[in-house]
C-alpha atoms as a PDB file:
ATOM      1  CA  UNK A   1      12.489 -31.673 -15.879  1.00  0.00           C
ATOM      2  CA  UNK A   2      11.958 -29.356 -18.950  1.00  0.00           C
ATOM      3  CA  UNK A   3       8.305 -27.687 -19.919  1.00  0.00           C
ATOM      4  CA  UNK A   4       6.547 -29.465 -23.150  1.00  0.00           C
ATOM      5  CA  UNK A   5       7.031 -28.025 -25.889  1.00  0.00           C
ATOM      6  CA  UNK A   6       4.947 -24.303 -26.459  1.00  0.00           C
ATOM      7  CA  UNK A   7       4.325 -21.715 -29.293  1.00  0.00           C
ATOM      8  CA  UNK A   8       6.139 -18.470 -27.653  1.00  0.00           C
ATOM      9  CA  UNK A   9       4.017 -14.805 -28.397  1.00  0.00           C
ATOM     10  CA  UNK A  10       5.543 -11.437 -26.646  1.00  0.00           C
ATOM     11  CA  UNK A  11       2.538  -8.788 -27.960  1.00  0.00           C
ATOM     12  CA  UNK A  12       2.952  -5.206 -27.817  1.00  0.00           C
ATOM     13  CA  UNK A  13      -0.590  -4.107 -26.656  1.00  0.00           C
ATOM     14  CA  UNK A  14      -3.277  -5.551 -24.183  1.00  0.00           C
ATOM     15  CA  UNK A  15      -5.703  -6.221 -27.463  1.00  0.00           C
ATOM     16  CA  UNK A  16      -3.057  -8.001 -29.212  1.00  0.00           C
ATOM     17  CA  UNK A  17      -2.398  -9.851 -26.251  1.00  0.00           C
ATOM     18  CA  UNK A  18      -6.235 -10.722 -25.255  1.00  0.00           C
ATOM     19  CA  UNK A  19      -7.068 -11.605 -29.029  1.00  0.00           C
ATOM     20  CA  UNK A  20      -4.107 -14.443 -28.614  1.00  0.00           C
ATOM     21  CA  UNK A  21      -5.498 -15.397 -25.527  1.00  0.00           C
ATOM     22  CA  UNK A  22      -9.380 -15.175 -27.237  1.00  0.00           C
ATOM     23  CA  UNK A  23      -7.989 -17.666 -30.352  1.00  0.00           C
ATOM     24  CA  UNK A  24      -6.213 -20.289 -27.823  1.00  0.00           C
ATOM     25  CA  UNK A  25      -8.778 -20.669 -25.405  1.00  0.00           C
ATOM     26  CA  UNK A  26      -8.087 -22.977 -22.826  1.00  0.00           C
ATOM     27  CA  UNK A  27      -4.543 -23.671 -23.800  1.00  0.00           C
ATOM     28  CA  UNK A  28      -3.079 -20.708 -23.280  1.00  0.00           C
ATOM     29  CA  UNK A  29      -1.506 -18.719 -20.550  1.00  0.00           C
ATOM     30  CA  UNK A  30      -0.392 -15.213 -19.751  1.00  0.00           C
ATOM     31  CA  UNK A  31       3.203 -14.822 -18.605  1.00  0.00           C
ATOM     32  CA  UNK A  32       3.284 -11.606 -16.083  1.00  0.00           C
ATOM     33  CA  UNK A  33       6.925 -12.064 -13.973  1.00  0.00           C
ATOM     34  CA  UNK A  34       6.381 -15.680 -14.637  1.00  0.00           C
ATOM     35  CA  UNK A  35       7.968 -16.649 -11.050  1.00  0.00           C
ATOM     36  CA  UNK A  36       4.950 -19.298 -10.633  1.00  0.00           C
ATOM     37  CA  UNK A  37       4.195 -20.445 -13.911  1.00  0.00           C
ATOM     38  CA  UNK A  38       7.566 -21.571 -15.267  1.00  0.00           C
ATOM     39  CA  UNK A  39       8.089 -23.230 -12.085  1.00  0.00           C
ATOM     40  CA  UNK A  40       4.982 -25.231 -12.600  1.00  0.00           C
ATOM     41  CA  UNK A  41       5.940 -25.986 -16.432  1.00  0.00           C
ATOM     42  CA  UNK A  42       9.227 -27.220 -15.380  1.00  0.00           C
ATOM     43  CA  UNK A  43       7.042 -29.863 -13.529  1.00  0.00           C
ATOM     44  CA  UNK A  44       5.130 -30.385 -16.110  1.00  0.00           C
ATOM     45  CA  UNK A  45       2.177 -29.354 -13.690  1.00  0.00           C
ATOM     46  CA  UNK A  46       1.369 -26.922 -16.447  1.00  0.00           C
ATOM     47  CA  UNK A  47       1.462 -27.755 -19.681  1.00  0.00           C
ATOM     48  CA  UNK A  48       0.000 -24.781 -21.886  1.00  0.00           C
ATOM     49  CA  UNK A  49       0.244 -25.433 -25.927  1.00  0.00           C
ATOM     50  CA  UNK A  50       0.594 -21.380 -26.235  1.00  0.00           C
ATOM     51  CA  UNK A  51       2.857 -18.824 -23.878  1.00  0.00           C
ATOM     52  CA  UNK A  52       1.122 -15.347 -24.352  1.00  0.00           C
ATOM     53  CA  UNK A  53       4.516 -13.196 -22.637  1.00  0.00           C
ATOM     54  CA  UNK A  54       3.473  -9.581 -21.370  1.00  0.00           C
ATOM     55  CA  UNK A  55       6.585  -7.679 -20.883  1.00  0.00           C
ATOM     56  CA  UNK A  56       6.357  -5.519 -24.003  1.00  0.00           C
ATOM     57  CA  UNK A  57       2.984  -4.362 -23.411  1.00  0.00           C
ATOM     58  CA  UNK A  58       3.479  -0.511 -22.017  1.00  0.00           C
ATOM     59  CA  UNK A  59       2.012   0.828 -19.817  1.00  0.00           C
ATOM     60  CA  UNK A  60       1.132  -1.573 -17.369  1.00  0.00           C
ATOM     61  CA  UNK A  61       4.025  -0.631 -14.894  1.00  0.00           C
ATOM     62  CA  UNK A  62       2.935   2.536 -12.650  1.00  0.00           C
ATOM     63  CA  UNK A  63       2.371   3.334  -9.171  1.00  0.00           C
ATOM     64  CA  UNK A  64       0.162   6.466  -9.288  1.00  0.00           C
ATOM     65  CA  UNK A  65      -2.028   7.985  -6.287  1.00  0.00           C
ATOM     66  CA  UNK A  66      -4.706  10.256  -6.475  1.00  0.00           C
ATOM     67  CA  UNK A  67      -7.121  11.826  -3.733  1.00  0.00           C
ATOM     68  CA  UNK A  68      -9.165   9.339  -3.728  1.00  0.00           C
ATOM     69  CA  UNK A  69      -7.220   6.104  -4.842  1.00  0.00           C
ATOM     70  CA  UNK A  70      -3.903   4.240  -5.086  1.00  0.00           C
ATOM     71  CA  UNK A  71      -3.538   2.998  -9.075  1.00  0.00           C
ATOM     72  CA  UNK A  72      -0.893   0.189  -9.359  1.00  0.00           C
ATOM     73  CA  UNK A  73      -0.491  -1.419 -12.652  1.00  0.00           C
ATOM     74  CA  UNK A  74      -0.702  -4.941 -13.032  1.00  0.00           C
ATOM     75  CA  UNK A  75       2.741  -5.677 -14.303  1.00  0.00           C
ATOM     76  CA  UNK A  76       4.383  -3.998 -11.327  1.00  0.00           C
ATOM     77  CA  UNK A  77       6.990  -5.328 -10.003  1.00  0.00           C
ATOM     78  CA  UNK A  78       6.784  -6.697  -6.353  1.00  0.00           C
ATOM     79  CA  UNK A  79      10.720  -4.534  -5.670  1.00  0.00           C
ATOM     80  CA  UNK A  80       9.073  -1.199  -6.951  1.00  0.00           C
ATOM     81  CA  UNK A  81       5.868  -1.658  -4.455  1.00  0.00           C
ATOM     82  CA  UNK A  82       8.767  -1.843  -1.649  1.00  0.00           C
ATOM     83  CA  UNK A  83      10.532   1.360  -2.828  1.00  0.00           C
ATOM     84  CA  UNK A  84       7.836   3.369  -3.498  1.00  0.00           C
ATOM     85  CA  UNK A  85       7.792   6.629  -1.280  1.00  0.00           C
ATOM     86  CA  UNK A  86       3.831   6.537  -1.854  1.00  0.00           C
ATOM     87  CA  UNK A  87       3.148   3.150  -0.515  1.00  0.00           C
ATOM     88  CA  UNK A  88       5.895   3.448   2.694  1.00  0.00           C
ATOM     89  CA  UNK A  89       4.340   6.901   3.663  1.00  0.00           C
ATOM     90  CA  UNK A  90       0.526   6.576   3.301  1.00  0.00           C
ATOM     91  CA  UNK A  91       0.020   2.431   3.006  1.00  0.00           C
ATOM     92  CA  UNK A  92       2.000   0.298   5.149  1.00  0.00           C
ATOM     93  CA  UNK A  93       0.321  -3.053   4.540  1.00  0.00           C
ATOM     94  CA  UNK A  94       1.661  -2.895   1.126  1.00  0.00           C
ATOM     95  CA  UNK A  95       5.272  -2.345   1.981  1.00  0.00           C
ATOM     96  CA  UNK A  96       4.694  -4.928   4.485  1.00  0.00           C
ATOM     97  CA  UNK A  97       3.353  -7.048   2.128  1.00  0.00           C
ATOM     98  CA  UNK A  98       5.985  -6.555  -0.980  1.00  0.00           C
ATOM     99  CA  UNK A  99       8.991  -6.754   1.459  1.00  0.00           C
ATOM    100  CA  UNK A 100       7.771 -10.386   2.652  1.00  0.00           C
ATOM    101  CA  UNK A 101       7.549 -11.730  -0.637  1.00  0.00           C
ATOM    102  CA  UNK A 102       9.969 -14.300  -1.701  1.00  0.00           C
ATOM    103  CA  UNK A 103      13.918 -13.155  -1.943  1.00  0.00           C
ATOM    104  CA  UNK A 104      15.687 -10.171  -3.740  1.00  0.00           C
ATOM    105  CA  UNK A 105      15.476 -12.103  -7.093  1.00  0.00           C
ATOM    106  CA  UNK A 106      11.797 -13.056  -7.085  1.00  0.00           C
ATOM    107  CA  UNK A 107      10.523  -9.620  -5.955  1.00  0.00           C
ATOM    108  CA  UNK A 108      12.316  -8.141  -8.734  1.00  0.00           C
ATOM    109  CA  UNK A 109      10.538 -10.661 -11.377  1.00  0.00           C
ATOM    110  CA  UNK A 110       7.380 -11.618  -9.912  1.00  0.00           C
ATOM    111  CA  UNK A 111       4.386  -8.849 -10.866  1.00  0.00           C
ATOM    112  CA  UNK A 112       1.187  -7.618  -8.240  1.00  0.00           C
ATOM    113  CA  UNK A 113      -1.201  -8.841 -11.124  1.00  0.00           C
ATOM    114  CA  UNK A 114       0.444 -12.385 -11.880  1.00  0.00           C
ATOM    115  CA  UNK A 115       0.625 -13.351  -8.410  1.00  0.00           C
ATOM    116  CA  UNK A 116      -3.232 -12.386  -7.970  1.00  0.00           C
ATOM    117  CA  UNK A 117      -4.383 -14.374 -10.938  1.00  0.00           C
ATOM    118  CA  UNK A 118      -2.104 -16.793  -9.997  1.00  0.00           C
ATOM    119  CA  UNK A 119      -4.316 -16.970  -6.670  1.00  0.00           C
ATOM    120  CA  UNK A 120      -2.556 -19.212  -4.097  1.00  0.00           C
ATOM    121  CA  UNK A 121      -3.932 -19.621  -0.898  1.00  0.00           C
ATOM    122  CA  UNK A 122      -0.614 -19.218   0.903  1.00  0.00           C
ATOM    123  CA  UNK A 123       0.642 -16.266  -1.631  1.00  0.00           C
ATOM    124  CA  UNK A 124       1.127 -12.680   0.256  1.00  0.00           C
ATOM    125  CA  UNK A 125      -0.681 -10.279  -1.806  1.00  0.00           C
ATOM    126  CA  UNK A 126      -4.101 -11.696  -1.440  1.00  0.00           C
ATOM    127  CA  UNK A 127      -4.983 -11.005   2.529  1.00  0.00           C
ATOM    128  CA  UNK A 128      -3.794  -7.454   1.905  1.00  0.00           C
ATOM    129  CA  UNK A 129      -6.025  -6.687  -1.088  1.00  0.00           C
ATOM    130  CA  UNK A 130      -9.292  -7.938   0.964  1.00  0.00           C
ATOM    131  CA  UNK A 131      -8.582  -5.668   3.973  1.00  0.00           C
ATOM    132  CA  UNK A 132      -7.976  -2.585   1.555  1.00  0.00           C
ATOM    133  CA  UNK A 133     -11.508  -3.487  -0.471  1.00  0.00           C
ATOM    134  CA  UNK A 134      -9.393  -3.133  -3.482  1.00  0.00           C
ATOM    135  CA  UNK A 135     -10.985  -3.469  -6.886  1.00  0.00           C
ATOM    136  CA  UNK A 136      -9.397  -5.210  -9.941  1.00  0.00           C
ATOM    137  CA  UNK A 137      -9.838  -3.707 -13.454  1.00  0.00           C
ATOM    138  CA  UNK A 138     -10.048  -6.425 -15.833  1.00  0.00           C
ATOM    139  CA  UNK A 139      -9.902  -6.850 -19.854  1.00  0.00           C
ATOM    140  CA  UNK A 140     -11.500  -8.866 -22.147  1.00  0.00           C
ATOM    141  CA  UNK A 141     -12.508  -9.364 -26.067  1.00  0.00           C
ATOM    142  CA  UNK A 142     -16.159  -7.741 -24.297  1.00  0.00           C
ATOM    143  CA  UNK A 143     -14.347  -4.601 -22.348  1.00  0.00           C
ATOM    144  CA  UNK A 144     -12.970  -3.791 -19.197  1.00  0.00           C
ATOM    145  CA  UNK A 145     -14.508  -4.685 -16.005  1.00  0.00           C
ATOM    146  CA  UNK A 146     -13.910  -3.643 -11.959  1.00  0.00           C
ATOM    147  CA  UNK A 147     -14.347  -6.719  -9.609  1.00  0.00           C
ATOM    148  CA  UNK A 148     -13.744  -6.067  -6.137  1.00  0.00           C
ATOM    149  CA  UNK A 149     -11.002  -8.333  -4.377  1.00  0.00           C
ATOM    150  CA  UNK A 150     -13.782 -10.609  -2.494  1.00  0.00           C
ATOM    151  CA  UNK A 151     -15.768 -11.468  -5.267  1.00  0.00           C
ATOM    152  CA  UNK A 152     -12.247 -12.378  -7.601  1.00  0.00           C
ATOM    153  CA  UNK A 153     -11.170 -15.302  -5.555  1.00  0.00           C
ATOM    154  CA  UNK A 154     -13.282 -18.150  -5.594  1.00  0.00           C
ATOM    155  CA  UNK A 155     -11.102 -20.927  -4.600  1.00  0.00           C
ATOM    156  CA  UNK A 156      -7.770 -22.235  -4.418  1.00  0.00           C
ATOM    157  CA  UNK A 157      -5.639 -21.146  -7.280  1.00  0.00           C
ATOM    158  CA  UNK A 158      -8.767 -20.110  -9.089  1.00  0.00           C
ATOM    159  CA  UNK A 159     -10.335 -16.601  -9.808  1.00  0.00           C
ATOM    160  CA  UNK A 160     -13.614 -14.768 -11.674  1.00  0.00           C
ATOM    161  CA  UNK A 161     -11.064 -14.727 -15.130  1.00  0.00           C
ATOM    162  CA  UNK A 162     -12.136 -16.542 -17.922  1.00  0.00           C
ATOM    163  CA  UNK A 163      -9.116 -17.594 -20.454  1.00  0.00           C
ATOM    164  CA  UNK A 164      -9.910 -14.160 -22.498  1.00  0.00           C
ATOM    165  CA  UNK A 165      -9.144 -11.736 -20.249  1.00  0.00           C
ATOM    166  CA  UNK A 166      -6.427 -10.249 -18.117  1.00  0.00           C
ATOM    167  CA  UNK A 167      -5.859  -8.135 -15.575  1.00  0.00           C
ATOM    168  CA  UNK A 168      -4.754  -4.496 -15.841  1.00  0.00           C
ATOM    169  CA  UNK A 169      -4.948  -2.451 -12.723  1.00  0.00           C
ATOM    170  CA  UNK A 170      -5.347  -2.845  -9.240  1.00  0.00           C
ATOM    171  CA  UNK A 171      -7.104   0.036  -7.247  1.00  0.00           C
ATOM    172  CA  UNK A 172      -7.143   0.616  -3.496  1.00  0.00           C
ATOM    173  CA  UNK A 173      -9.403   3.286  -1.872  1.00  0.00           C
ATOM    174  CA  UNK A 174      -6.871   5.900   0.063  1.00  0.00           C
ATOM    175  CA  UNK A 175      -6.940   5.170   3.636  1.00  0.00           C
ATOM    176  CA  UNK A 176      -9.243   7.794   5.879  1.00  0.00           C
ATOM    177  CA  UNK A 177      -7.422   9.797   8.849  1.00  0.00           C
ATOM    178  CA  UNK A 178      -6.596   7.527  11.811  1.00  0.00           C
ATOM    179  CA  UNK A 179      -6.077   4.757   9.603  1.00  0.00           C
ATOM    180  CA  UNK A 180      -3.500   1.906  10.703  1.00  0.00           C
ATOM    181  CA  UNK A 181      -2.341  -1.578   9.718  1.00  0.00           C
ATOM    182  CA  UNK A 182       0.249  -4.059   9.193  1.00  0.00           C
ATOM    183  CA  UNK A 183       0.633  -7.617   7.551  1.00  0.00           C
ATOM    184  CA  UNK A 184       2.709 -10.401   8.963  1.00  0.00           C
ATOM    185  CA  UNK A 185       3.153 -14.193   8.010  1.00  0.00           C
ATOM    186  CA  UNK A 186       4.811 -17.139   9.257  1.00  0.00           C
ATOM    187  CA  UNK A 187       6.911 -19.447   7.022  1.00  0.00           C
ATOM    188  CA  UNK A 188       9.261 -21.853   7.257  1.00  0.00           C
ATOM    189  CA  UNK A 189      12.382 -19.303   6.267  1.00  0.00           C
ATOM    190  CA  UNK A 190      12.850 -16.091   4.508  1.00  0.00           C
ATOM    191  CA  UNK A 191      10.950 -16.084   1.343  1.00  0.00           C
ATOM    192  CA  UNK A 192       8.685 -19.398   2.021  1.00  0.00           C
ATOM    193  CA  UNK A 193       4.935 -19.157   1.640  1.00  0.00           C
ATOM    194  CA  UNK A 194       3.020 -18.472   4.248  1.00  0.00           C
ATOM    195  CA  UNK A 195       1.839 -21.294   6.955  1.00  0.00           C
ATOM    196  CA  UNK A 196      -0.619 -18.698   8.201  1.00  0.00           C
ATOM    197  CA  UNK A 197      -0.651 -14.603   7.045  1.00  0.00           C
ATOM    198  CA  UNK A 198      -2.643 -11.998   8.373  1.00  0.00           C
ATOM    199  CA  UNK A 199      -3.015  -8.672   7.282  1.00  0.00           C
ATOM    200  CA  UNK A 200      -5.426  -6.132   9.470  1.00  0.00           C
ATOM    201  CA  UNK A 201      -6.051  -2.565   8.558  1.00  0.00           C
ATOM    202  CA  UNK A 202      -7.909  -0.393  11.842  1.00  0.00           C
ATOM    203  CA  UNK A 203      -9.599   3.212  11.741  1.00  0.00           C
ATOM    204  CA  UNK A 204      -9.749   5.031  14.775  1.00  0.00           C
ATOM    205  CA  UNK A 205     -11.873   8.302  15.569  1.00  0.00           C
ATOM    206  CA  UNK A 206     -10.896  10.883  17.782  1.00  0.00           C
ATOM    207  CA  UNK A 207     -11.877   9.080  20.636  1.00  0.00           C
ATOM    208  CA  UNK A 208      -9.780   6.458  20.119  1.00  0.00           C
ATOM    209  CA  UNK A 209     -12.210   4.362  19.534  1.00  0.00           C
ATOM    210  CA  UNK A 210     -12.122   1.544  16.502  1.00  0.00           C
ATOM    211  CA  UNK A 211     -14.743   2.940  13.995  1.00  0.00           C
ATOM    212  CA  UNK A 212     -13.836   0.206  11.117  1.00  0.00           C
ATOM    213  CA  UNK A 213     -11.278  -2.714  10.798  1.00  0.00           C
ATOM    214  CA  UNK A 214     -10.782  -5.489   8.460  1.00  0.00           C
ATOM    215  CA  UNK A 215      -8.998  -8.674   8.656  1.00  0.00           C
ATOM    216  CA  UNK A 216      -8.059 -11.462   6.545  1.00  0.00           C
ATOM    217  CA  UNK A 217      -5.973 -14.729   7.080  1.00  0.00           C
ATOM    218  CA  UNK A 218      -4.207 -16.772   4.688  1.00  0.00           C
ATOM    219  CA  UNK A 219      -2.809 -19.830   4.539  1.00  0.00           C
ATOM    220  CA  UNK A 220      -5.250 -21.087   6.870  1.00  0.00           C
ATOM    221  CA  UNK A 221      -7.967 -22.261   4.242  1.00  0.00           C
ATOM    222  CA  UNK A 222      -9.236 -22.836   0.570  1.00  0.00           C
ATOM    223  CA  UNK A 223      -8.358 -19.088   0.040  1.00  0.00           C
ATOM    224  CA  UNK A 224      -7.595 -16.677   2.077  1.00  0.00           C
ATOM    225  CA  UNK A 225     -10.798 -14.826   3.828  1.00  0.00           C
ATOM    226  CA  UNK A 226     -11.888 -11.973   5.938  1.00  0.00           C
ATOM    227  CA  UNK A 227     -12.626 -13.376   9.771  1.00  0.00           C
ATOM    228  CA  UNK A 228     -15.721 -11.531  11.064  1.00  0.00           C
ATOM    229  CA  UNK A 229     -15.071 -12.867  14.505  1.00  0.00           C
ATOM    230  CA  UNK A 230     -12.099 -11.379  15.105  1.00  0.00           C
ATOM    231  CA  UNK A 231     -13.460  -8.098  13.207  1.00  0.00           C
ATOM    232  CA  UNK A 232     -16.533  -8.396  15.508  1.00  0.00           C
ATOM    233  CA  UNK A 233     -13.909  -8.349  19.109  1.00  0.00           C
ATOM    234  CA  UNK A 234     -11.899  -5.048  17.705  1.00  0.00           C
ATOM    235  CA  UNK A 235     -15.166  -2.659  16.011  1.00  0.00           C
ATOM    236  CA  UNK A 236     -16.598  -0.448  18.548  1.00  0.00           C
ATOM    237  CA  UNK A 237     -13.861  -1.327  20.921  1.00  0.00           C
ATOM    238  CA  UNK A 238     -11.278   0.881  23.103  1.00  0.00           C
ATOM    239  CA  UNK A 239      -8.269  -1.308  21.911  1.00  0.00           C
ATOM    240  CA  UNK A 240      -6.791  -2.788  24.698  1.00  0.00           C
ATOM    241  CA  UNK A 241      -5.110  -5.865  25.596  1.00  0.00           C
ATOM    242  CA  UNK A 242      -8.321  -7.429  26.356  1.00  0.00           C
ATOM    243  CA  UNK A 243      -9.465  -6.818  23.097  1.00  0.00           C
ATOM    244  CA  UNK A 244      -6.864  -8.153  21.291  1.00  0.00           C
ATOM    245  CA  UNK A 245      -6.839 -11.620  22.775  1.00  0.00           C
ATOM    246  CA  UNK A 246     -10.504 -11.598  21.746  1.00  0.00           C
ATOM    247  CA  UNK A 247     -10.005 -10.494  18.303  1.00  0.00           C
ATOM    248  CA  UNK A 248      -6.888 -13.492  18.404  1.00  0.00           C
ATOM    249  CA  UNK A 249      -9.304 -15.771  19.684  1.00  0.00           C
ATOM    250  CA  UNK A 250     -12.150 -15.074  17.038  1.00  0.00           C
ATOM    251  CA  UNK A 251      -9.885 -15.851  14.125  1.00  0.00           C
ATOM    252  CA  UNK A 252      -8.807 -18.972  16.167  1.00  0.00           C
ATOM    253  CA  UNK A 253     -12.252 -19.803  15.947  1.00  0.00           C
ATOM    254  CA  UNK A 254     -12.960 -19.203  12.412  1.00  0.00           C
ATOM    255  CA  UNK A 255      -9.852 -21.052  10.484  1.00  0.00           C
ATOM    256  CA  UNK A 256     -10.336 -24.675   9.247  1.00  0.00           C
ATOM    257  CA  UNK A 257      -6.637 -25.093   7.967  1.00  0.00           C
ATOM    258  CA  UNK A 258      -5.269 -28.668   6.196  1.00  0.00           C
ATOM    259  CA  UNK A 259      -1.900 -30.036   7.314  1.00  0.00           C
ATOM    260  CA  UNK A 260       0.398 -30.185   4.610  1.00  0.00           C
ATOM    261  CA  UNK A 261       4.669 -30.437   4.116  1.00  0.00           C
ATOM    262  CA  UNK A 262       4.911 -27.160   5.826  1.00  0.00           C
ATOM    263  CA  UNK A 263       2.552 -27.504   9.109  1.00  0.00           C
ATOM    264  CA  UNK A 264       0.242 -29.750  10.487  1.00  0.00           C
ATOM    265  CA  UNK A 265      -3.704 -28.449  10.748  1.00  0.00           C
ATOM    266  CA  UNK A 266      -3.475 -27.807  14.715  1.00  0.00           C
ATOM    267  CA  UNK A 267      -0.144 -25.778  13.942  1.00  0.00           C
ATOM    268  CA  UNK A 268      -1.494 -23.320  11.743  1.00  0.00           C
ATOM    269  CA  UNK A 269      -4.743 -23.011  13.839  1.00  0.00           C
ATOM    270  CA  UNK A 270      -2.612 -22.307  17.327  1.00  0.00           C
ATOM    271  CA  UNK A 271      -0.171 -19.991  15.016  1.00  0.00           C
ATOM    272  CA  UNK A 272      -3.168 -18.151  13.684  1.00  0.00           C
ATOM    273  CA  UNK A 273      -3.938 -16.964  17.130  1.00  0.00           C
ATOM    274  CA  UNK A 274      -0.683 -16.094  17.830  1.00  0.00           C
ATOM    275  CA  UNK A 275      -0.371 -13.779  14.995  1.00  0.00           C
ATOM    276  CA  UNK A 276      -3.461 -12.082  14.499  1.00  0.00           C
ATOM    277  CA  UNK A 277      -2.276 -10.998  17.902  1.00  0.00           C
ATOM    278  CA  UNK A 278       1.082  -9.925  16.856  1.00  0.00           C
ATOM    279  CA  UNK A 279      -0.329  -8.005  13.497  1.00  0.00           C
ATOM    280  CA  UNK A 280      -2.643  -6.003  15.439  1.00  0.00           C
ATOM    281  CA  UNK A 281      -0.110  -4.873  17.848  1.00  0.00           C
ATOM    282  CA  UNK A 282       2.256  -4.141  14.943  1.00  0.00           C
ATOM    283  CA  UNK A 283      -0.774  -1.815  13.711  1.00  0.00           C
ATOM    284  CA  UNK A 284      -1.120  -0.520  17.126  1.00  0.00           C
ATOM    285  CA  UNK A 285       2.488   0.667  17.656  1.00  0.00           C
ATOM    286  CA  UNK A 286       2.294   2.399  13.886  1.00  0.00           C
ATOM    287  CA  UNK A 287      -0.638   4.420  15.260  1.00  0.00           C
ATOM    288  CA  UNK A 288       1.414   6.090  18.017  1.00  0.00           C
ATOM    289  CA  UNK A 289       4.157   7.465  15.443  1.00  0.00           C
END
């Protein structure tokens, strides 16, 4: 199938771009890397009247880190996340995260930003913004506004946004000192969505002891989510083996998962266990580098 017919704008600035988006209302969209979208146009599951295209806009490519925060633009691509020498030295999630999305072509295409507007509950990015408490910066025809990552998703495929603004930067707090983490997923092959993600990021004090950890599952439910029970069986714990089958066992607990063409319900809910298990020993082995 072919998309409907559409009125095609490529502005040069973020104002030019929201103003288009301000007059069309409704029936327009934004086209970041444009790896979901077109996709859904093609099925005509989409059917925008007006294409606002941001690849001219500058500035809204950067990976930039500062003392106190990691500043990624929103029209990064996922492939320059992956080689970054910032992200693989102090933020690990994120390479894990960029590396298991899609193939070669996609992660050279698909943007940070358009996948998180985009919001699906089996896309990769999501999980690993909630366990870094990163905050969105947003743009509209009324300003700019920061939104952290747990308030912006309130459903599946559907976010804070109105159809006037966009989103311009993501920013994720630098990691303190005995900070460690990891994201994996299950999918059906190389590439797929995820059947069930987890992403977990751990601080430890000098006592070895787990001061603060945060975990989030996708794929599992509506949207992806942090599970307090399996945050509950790692804080304030020595983290043993012990520990981690309770941890894999309290996000067992929490998931309410939907079969689907990829996985039944039970699957996904025995996979989640499995893991959550796995992710936090992948963060466990990266703390004894």
């Amino acid at each position: 199938m072919t998309p409907k017919d559409f009125e095609y704008f490529v502005p040069s600035s973020v104002n030019e771009a929201i103003s288009l988006l301000s007059k069309y209302g409704d029936e327009a969209k934004a086209l970041a890397g444009g790896q979901s979208l077109l996709l859904l146009m093609k099925l005509r599951l989409a059917e925008p009247k007006y294409l606002v295209d941001l690849k001219k806009i500058q500035g809204l490519s950067y990976i930039k880190e500062d003392s106190e925060v990691l500043s990624i633009g929103a029209m990064t691509r996922h492939a320059d996340i992956e080689s970054s020498d910032i992200i693989a030295r102090k933020w690990p999630i994120l390479f894990d995260t960029a590396k298991a999305i899609g193939h070669t072509q996609i992660r050279n295409r698909g943007t940070i930003g358009g996948s998180l507007c985009h919001a699906d509950p089996s896309a990769d990015w999501l999980p690993a913004m909630l366990v870094q408490d990163a905050e969105f910066i947003v743009s509209g025809k009324d300003g700019t506004r920061s939104v952290n990552a747990r308030e912006f998703f309130i459903g599946a495929f559907s976010t804070v946004l109105n159809s006037q603004e966009l989103m311009t930067e993501i920013r994720i707090p630098s990691p303190k000192n005995g900070t460690v983490g990891s994201y994996l997923k299950l999918s059906m092959g190389p590439g797929d969505f995820a059947i069930v993600s987890v992403a977990i990021q751990m601080t430890f004090g000098d006592d070895d002891i787990c001061q603060d950890v945060a975990l989030a599952l996708g794929g599992v439910n509506e949207m992806p989510f942090r599970s307090a029970e399996a945050e509950d069986a790692l804080r304030g714990k020595h983290i043993d083996g012990n520990a981690v089958l309770a941890a894999a066992e309290g996000a067992f607990k929490s998931v309410s998962p939907i079969s689907d063409l990829r996985a039944s319900a039970d699957y996904r809910k025995r996979m989640t266990r499995v893991f959550t298990k796995r992710a936090i020993e992948q963060a466990l082995k990266r703390k004894k580098q």
